[in-house]
PDB file of N, CA and C in Angstrom:
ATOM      1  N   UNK A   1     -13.884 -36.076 -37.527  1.00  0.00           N
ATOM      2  CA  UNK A   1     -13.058 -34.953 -37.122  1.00  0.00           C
ATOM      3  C   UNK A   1     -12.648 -34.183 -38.364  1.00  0.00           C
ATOM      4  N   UNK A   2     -12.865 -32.680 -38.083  1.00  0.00           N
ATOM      5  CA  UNK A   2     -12.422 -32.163 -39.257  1.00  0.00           C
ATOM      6  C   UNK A   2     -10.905 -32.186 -39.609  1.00  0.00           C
ATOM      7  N   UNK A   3     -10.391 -31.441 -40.618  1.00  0.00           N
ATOM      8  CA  UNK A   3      -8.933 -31.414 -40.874  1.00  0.00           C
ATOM      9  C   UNK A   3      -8.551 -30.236 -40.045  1.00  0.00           C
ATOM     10  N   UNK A   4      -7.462 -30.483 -39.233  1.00  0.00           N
ATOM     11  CA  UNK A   4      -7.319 -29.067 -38.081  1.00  0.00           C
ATOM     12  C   UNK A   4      -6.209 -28.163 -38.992  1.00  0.00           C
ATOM     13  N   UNK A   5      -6.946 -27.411 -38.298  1.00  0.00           N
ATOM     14  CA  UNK A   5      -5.880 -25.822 -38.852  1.00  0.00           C
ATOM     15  C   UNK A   5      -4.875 -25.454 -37.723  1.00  0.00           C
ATOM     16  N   UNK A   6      -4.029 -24.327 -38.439  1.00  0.00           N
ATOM     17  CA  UNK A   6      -3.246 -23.786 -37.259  1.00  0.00           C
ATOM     18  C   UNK A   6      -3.590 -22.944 -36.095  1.00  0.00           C
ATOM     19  N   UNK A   7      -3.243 -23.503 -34.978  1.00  0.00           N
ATOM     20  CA  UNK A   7      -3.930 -23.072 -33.686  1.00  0.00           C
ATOM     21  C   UNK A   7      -4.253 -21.512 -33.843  1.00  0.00           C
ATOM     22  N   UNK A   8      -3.301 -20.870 -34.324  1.00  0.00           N
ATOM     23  CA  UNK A   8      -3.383 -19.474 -34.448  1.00  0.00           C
ATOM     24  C   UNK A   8      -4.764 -19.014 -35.372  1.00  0.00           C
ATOM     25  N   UNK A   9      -5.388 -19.806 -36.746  1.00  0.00           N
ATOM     26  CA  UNK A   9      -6.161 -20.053 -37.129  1.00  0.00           C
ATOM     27  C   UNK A   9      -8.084 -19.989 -36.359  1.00  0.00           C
ATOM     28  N   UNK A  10      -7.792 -21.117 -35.137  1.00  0.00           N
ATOM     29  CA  UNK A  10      -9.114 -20.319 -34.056  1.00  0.00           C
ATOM     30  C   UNK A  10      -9.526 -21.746 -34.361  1.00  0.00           C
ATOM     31  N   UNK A  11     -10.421 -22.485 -33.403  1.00  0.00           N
ATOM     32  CA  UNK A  11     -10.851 -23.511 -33.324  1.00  0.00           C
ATOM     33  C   UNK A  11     -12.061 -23.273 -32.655  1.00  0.00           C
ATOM     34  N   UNK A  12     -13.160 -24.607 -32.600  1.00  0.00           N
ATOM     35  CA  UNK A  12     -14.642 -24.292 -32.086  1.00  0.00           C
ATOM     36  C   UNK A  12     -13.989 -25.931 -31.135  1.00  0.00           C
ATOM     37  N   UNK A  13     -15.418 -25.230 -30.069  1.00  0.00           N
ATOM     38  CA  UNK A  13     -15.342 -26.594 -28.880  1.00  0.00           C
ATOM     39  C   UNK A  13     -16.871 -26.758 -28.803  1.00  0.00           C
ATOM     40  N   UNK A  14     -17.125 -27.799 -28.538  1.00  0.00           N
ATOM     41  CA  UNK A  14     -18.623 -27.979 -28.791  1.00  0.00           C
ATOM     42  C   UNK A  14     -18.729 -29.254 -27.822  1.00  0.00           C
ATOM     43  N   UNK A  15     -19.759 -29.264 -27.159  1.00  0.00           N
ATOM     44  CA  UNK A  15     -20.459 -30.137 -26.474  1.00  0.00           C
ATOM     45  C   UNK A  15     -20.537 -31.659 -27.336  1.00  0.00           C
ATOM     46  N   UNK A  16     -21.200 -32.896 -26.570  1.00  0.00           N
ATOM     47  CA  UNK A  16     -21.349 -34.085 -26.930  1.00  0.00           C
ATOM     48  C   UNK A  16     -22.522 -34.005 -28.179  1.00  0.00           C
ATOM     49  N   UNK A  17     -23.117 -35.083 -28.693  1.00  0.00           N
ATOM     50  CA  UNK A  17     -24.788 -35.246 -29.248  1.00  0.00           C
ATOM     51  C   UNK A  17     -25.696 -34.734 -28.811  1.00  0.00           C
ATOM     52  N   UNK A  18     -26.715 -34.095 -29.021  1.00  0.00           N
ATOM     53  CA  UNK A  18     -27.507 -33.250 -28.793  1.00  0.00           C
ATOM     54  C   UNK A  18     -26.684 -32.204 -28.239  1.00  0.00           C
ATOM     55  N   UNK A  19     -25.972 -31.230 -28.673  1.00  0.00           N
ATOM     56  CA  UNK A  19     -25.814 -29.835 -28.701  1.00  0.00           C
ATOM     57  C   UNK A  19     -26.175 -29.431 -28.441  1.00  0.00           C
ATOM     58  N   UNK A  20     -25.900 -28.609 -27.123  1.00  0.00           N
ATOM     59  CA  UNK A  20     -26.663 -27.337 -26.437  1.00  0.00           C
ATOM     60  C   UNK A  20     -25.979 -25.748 -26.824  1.00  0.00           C
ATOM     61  N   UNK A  21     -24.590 -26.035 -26.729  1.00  0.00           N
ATOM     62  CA  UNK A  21     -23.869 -25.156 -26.976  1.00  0.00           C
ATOM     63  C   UNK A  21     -22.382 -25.197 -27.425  1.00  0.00           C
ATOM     64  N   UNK A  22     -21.990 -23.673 -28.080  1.00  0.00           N
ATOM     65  CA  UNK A  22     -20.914 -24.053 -28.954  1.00  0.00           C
ATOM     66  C   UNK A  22     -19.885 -22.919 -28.544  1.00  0.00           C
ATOM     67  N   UNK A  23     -18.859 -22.974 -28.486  1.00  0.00           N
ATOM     68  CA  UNK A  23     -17.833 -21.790 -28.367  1.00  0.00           C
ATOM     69  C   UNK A  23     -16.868 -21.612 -29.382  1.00  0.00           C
ATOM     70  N   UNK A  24     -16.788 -20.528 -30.461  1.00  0.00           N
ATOM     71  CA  UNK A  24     -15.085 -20.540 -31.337  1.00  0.00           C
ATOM     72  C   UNK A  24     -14.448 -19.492 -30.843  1.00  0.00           C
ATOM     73  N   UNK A  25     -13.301 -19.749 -30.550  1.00  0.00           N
ATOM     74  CA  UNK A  25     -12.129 -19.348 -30.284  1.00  0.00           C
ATOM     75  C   UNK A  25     -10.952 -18.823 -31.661  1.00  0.00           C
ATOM     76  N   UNK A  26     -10.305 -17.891 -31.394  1.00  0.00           N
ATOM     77  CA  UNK A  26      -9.595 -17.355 -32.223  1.00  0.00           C
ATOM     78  C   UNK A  26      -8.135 -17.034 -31.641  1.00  0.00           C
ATOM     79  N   UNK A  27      -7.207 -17.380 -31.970  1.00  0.00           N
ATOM     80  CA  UNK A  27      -5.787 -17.159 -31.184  1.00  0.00           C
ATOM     81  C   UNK A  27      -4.836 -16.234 -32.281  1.00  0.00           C
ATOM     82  N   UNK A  28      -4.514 -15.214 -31.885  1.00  0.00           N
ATOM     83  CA  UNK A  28      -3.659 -14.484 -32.517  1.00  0.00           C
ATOM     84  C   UNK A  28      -2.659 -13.931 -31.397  1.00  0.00           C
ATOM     85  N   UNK A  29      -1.355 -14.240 -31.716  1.00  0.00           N
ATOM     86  CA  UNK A  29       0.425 -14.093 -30.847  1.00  0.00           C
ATOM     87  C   UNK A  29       0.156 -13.112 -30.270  1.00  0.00           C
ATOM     88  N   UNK A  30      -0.598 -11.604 -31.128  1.00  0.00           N
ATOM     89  CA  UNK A  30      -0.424 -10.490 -30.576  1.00  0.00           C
ATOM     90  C   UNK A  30      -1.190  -9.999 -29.693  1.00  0.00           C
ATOM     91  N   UNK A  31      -2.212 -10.523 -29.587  1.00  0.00           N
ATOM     92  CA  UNK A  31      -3.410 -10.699 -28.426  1.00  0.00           C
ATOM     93  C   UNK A  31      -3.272 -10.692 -27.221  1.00  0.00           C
ATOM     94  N   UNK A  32      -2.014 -12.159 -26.882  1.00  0.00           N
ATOM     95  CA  UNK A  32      -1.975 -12.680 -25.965  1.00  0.00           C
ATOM     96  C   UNK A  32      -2.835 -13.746 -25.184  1.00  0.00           C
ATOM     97  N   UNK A  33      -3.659 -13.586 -25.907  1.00  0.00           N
ATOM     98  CA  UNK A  33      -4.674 -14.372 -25.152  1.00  0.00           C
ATOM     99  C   UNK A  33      -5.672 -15.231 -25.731  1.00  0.00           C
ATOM    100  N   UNK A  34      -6.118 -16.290 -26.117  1.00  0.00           N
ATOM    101  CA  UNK A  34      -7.434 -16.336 -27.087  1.00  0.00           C
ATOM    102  C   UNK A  34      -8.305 -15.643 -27.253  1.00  0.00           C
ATOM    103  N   UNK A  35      -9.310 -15.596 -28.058  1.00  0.00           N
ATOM    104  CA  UNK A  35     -10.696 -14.826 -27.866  1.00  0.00           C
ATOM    105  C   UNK A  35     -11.588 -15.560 -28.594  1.00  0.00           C
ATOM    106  N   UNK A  36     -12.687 -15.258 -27.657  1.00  0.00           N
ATOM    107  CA  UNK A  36     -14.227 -15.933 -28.168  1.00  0.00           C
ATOM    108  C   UNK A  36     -14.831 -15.051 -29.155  1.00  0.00           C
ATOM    109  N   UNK A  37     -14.948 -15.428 -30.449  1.00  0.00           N
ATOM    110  CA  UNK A  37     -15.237 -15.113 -31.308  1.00  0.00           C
ATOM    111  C   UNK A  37     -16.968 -15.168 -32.368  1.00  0.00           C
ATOM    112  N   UNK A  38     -17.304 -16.313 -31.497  1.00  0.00           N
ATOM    113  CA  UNK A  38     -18.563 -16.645 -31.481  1.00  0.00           C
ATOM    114  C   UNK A  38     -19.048 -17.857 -30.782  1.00  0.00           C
ATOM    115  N   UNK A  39     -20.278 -17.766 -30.222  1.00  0.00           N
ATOM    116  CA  UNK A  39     -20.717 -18.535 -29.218  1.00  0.00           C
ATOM    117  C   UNK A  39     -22.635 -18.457 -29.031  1.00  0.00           C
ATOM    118  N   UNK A  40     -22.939 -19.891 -28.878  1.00  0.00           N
ATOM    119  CA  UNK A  40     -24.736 -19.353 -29.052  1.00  0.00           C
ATOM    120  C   UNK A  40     -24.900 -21.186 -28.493  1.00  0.00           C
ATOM    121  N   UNK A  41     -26.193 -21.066 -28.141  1.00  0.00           N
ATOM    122  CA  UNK A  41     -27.238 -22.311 -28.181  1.00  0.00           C
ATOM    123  C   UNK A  41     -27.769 -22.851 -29.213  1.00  0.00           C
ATOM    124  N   UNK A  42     -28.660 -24.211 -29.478  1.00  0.00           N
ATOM    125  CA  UNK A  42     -29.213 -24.622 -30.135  1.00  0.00           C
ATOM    126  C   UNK A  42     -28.876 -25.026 -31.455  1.00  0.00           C
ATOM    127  N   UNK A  43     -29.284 -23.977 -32.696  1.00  0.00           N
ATOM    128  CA  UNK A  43     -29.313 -23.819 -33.855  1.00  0.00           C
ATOM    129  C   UNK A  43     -27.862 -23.147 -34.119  1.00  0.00           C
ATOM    130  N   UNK A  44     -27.691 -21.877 -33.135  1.00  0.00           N
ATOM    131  CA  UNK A  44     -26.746 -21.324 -33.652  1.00  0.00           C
ATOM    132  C   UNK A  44     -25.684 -21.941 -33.224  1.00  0.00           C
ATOM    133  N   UNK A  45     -25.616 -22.678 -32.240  1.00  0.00           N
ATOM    134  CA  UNK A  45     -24.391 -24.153 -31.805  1.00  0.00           C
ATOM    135  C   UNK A  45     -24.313 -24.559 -33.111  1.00  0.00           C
ATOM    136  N   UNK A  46     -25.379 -24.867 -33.696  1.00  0.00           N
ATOM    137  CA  UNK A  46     -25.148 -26.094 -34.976  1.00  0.00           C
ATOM    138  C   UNK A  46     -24.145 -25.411 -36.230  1.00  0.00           C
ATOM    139  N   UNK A  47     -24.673 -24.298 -36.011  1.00  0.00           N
ATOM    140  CA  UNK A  47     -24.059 -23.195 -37.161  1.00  0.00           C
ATOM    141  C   UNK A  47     -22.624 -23.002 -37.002  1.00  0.00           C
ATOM    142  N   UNK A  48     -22.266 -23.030 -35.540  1.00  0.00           N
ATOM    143  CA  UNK A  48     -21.019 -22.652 -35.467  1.00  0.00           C
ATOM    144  C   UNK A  48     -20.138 -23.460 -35.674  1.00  0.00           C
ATOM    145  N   UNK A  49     -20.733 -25.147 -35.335  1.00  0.00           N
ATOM    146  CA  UNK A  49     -19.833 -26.504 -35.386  1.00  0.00           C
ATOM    147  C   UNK A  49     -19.624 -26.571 -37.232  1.00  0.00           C
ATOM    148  N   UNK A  50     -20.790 -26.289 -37.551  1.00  0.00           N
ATOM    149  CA  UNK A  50     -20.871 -26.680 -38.912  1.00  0.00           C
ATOM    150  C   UNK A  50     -19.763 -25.896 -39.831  1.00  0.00           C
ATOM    151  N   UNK A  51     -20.263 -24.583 -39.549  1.00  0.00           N
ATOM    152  CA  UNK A  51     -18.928 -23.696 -40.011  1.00  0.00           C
ATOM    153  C   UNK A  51     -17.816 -23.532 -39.763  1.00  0.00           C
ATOM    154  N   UNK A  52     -17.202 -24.270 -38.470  1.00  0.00           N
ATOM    155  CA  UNK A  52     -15.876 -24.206 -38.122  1.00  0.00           C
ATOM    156  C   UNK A  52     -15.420 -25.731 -39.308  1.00  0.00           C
ATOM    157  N   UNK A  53     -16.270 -27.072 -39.204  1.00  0.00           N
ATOM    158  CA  UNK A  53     -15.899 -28.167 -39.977  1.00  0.00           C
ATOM    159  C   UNK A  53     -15.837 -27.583 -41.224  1.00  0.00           C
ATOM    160  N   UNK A  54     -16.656 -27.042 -41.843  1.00  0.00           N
ATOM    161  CA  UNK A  54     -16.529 -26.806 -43.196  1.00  0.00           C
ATOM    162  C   UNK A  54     -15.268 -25.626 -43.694  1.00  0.00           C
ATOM    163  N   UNK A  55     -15.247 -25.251 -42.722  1.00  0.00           N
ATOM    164  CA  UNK A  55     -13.655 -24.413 -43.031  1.00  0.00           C
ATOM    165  C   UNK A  55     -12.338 -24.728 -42.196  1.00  0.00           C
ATOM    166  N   UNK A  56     -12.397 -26.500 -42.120  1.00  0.00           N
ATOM    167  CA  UNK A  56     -11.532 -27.482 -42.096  1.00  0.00           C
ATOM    168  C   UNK A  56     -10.825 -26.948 -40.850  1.00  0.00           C
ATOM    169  N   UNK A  57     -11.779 -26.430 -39.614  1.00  0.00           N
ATOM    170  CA  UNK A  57     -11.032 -26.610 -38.065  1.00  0.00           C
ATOM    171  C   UNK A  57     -11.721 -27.404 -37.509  1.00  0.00           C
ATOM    172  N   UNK A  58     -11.068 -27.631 -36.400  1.00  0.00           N
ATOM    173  CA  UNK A  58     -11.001 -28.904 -35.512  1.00  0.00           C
ATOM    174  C   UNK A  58     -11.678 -28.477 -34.529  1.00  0.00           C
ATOM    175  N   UNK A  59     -12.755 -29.300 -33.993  1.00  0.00           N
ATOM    176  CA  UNK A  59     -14.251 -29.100 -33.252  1.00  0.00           C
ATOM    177  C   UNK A  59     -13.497 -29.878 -32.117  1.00  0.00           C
ATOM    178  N   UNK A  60     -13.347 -29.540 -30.895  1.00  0.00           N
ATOM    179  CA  UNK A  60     -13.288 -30.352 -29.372  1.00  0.00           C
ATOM    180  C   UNK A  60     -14.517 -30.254 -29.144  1.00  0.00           C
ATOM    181  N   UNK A  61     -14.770 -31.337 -28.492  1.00  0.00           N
ATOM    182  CA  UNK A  61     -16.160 -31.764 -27.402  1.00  0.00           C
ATOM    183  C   UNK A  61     -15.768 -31.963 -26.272  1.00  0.00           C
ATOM    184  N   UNK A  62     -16.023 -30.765 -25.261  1.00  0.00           N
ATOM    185  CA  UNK A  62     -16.384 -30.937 -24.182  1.00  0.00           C
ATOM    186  C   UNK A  62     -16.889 -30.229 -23.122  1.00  0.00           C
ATOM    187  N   UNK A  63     -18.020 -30.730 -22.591  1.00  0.00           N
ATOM    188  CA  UNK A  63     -19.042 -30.143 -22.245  1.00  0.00           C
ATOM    189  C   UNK A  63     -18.605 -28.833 -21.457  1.00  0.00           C
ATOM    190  N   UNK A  64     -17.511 -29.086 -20.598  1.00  0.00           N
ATOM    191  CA  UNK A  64     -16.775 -28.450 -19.261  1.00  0.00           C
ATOM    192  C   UNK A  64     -16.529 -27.061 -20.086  1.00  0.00           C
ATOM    193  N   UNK A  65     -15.520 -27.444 -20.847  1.00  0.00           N
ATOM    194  CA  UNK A  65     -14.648 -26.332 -21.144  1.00  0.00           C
ATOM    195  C   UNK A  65     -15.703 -25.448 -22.214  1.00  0.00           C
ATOM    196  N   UNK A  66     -16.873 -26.089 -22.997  1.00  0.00           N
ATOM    197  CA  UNK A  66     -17.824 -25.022 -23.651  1.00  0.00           C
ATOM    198  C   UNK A  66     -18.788 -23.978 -22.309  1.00  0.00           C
ATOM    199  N   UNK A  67     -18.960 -25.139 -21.038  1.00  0.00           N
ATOM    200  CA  UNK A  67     -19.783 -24.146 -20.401  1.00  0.00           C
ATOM    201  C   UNK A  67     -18.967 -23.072 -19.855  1.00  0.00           C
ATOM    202  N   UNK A  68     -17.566 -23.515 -19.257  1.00  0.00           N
ATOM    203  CA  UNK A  68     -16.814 -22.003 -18.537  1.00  0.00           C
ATOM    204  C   UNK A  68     -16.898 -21.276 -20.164  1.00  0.00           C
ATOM    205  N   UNK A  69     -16.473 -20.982 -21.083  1.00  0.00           N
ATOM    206  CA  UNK A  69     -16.384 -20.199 -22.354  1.00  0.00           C
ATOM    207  C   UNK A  69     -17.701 -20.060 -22.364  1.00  0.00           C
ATOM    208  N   UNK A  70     -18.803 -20.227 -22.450  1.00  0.00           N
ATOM    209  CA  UNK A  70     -20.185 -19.925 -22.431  1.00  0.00           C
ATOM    210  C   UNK A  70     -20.095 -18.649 -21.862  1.00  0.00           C
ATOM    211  N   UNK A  71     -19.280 -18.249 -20.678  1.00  0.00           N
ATOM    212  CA  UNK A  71     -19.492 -17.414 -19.385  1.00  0.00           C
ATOM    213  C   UNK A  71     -18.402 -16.280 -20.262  1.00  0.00           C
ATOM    214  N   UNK A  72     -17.552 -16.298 -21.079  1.00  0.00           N
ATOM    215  CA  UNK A  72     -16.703 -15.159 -21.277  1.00  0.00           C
ATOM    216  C   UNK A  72     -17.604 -14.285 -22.438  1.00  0.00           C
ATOM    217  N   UNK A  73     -17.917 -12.901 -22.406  1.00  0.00           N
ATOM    218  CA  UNK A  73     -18.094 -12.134 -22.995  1.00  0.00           C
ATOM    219  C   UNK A  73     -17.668 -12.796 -24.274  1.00  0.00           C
ATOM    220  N   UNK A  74     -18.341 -12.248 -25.408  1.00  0.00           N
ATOM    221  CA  UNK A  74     -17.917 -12.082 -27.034  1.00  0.00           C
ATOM    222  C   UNK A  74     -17.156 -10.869 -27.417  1.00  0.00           C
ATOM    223  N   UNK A  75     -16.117 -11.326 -28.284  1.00  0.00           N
ATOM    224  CA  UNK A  75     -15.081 -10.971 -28.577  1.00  0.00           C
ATOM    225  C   UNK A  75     -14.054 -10.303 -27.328  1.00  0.00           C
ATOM    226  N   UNK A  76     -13.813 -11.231 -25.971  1.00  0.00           N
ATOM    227  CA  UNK A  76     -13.784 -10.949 -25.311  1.00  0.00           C
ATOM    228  C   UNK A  76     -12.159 -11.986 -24.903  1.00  0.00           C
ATOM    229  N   UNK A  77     -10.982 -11.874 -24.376  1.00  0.00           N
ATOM    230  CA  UNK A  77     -10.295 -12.986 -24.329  1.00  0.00           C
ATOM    231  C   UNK A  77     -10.465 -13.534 -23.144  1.00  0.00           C
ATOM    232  N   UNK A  78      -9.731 -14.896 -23.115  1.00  0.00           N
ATOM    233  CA  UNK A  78     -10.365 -16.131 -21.921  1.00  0.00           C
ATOM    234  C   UNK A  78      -9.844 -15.562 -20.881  1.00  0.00           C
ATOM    235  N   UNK A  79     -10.314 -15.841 -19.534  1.00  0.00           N
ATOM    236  CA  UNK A  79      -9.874 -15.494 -18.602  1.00  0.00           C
ATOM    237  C   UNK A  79      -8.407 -16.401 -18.079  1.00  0.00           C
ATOM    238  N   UNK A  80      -7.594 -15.988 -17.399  1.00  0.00           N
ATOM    239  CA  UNK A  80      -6.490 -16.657 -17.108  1.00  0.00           C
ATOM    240  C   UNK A  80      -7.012 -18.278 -16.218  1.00  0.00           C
ATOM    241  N   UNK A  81      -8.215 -18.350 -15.523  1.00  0.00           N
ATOM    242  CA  UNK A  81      -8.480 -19.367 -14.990  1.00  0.00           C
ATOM    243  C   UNK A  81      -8.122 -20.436 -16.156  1.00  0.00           C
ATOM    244  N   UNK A  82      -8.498 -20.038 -17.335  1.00  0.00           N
ATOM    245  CA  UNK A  82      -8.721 -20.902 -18.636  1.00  0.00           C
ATOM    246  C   UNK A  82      -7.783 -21.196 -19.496  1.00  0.00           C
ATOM    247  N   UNK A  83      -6.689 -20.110 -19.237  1.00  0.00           N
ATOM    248  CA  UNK A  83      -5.196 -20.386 -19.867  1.00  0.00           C
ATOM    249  C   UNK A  83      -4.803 -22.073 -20.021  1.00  0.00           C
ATOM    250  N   UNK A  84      -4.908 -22.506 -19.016  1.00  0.00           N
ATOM    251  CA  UNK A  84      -3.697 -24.093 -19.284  1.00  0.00           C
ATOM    252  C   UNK A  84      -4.630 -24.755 -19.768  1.00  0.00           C
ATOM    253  N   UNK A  85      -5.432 -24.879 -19.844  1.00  0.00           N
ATOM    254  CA  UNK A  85      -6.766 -25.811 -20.254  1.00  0.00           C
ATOM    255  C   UNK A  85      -6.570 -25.707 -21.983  1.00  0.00           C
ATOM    256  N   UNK A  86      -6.713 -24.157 -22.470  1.00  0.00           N
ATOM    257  CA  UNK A  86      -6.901 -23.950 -24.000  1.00  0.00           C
ATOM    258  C   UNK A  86      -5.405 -24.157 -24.535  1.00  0.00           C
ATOM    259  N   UNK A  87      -4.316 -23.437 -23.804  1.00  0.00           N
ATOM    260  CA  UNK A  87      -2.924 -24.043 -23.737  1.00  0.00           C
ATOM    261  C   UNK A  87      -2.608 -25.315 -24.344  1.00  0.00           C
ATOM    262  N   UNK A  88      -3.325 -26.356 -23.510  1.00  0.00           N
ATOM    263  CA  UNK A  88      -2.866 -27.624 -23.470  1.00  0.00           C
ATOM    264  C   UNK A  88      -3.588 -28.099 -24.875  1.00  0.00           C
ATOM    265  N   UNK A  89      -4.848 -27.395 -25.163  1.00  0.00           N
ATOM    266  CA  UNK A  89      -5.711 -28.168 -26.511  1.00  0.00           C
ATOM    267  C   UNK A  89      -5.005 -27.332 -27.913  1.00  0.00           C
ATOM    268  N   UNK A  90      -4.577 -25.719 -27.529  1.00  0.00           N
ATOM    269  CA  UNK A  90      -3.504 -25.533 -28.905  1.00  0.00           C
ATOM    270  C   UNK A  90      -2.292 -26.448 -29.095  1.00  0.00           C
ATOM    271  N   UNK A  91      -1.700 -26.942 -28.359  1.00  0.00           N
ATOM    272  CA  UNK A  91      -0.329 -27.509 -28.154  1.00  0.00           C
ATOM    273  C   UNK A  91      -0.445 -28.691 -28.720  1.00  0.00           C
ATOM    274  N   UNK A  92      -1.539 -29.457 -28.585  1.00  0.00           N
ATOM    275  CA  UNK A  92      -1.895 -30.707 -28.714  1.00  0.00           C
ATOM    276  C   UNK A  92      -2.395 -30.559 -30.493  1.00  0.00           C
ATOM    277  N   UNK A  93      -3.090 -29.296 -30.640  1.00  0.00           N
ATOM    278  CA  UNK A  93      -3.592 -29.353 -32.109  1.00  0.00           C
ATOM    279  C   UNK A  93      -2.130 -28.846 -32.980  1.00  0.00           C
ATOM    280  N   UNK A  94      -1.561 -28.155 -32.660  1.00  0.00           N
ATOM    281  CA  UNK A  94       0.003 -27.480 -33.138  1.00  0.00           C
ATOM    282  C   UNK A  94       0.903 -29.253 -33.393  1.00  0.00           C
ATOM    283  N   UNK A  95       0.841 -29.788 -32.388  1.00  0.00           N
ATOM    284  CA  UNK A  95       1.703 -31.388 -32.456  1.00  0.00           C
ATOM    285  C   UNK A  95       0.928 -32.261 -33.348  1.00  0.00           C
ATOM    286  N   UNK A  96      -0.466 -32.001 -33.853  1.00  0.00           N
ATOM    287  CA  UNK A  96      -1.236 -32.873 -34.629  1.00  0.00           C
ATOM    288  C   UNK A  96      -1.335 -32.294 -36.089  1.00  0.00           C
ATOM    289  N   UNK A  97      -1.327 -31.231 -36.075  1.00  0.00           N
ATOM    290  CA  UNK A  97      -0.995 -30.426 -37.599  1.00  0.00           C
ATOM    291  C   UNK A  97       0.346 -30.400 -38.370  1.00  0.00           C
ATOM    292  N   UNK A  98       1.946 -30.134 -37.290  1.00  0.00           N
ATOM    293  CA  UNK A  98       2.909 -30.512 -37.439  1.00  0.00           C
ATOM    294  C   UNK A  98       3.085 -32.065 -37.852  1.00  0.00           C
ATOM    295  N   UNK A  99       2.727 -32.833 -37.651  1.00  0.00           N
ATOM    296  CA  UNK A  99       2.539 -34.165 -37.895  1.00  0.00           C
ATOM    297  C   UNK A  99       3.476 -35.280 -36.651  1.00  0.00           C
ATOM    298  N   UNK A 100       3.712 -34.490 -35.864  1.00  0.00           N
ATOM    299  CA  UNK A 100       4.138 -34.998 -34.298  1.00  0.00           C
ATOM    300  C   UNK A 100       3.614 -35.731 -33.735  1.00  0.00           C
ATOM    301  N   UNK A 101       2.697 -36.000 -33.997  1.00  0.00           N
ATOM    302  CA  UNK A 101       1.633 -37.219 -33.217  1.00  0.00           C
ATOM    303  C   UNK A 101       0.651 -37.799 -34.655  1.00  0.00           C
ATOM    304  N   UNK A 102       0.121 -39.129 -34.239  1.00  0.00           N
ATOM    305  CA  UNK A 102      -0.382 -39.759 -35.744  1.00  0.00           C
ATOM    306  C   UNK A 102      -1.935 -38.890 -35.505  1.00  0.00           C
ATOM    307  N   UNK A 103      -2.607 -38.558 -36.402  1.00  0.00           N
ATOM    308  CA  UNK A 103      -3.745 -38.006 -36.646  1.00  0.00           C
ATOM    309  C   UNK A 103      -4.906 -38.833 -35.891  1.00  0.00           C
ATOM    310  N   UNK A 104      -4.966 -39.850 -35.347  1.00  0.00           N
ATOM    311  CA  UNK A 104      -5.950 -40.244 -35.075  1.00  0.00           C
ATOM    312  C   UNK A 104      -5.447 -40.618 -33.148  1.00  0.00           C
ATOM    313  N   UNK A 105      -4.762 -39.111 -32.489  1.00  0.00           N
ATOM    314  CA  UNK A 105      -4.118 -39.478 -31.560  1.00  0.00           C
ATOM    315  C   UNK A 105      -5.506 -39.083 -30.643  1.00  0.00           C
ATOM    316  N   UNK A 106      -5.982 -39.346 -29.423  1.00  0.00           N
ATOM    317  CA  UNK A 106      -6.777 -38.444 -28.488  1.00  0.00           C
ATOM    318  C   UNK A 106      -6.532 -37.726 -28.382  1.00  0.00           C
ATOM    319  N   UNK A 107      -7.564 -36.651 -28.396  1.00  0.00           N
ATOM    320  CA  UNK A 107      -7.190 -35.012 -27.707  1.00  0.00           C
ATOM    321  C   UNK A 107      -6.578 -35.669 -26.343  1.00  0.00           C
ATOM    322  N   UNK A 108      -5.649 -34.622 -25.269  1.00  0.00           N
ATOM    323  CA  UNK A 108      -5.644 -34.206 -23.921  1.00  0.00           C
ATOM    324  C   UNK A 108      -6.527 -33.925 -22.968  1.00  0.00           C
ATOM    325  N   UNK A 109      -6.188 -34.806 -22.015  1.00  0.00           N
ATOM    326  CA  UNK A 109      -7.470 -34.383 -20.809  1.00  0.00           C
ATOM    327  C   UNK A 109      -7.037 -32.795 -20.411  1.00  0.00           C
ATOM    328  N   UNK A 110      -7.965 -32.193 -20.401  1.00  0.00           N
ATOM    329  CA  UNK A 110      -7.826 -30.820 -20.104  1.00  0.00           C
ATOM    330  C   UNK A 110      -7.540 -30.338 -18.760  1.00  0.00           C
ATOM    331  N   UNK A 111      -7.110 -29.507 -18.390  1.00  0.00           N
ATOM    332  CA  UNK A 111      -6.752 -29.134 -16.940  1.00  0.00           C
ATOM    333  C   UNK A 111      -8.244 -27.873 -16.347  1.00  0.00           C
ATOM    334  N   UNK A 112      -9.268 -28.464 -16.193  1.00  0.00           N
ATOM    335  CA  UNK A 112     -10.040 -27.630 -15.499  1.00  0.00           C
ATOM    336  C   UNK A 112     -10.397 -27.801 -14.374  1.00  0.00           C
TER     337      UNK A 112
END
């Protein structure tokens, strides 16, 4: 797991082993909303996991929540279906960066 940044910062979610696909997300207050910031198959999955780790954000895996984000436009924000779901994984990364929970806590089952 990489070293997580601040939620506001933007995080990538990525599928299990063998990678099909990747979603990063970007959260800024004034937005309101997240936004998908980049998103692709294959290679460019790999690119995106790789580059979110190497600039020390925190990669979720899971399959669910990369395929609905698969479906939102680029540079586009999440749809409200998707609110409590990404909600619940900033909140959880905000309590793990704060140092509120020990670093090696489970992510949250997501609400999808």
């Amino acid at each position: 797991m990489a070293n997580p940044q601040r939620p506001e910062d933007g995080h990538a979610a990525s599928p299990n082993a063998g990678r099909n696909a990747a979603v990063a997300l970007s959260y800024d207050e004034a937005d309101g909303a997240p936004r998908v910031v980049a998103k692709g198959y294959g290679q460019l999955a790999d690119t995106i996991v790789r580059t979110a780790e190497e600039n020390g954000l925190y990669v979720h895996e899971s399959r669910e929540l990369v395929g609905l984000l698969m479906q939102v436009d680029l540079d586009a924000h999440i749809p409200p279906q998707l609110y409590v779901a990404v909600a619940e994984l900033l909140a959880w990364l905000y309590r793990l960066e704060s140092r509120e929970i020990p670093a090696d806590a489970a992510p949250p089952d997501l609400s999808i």
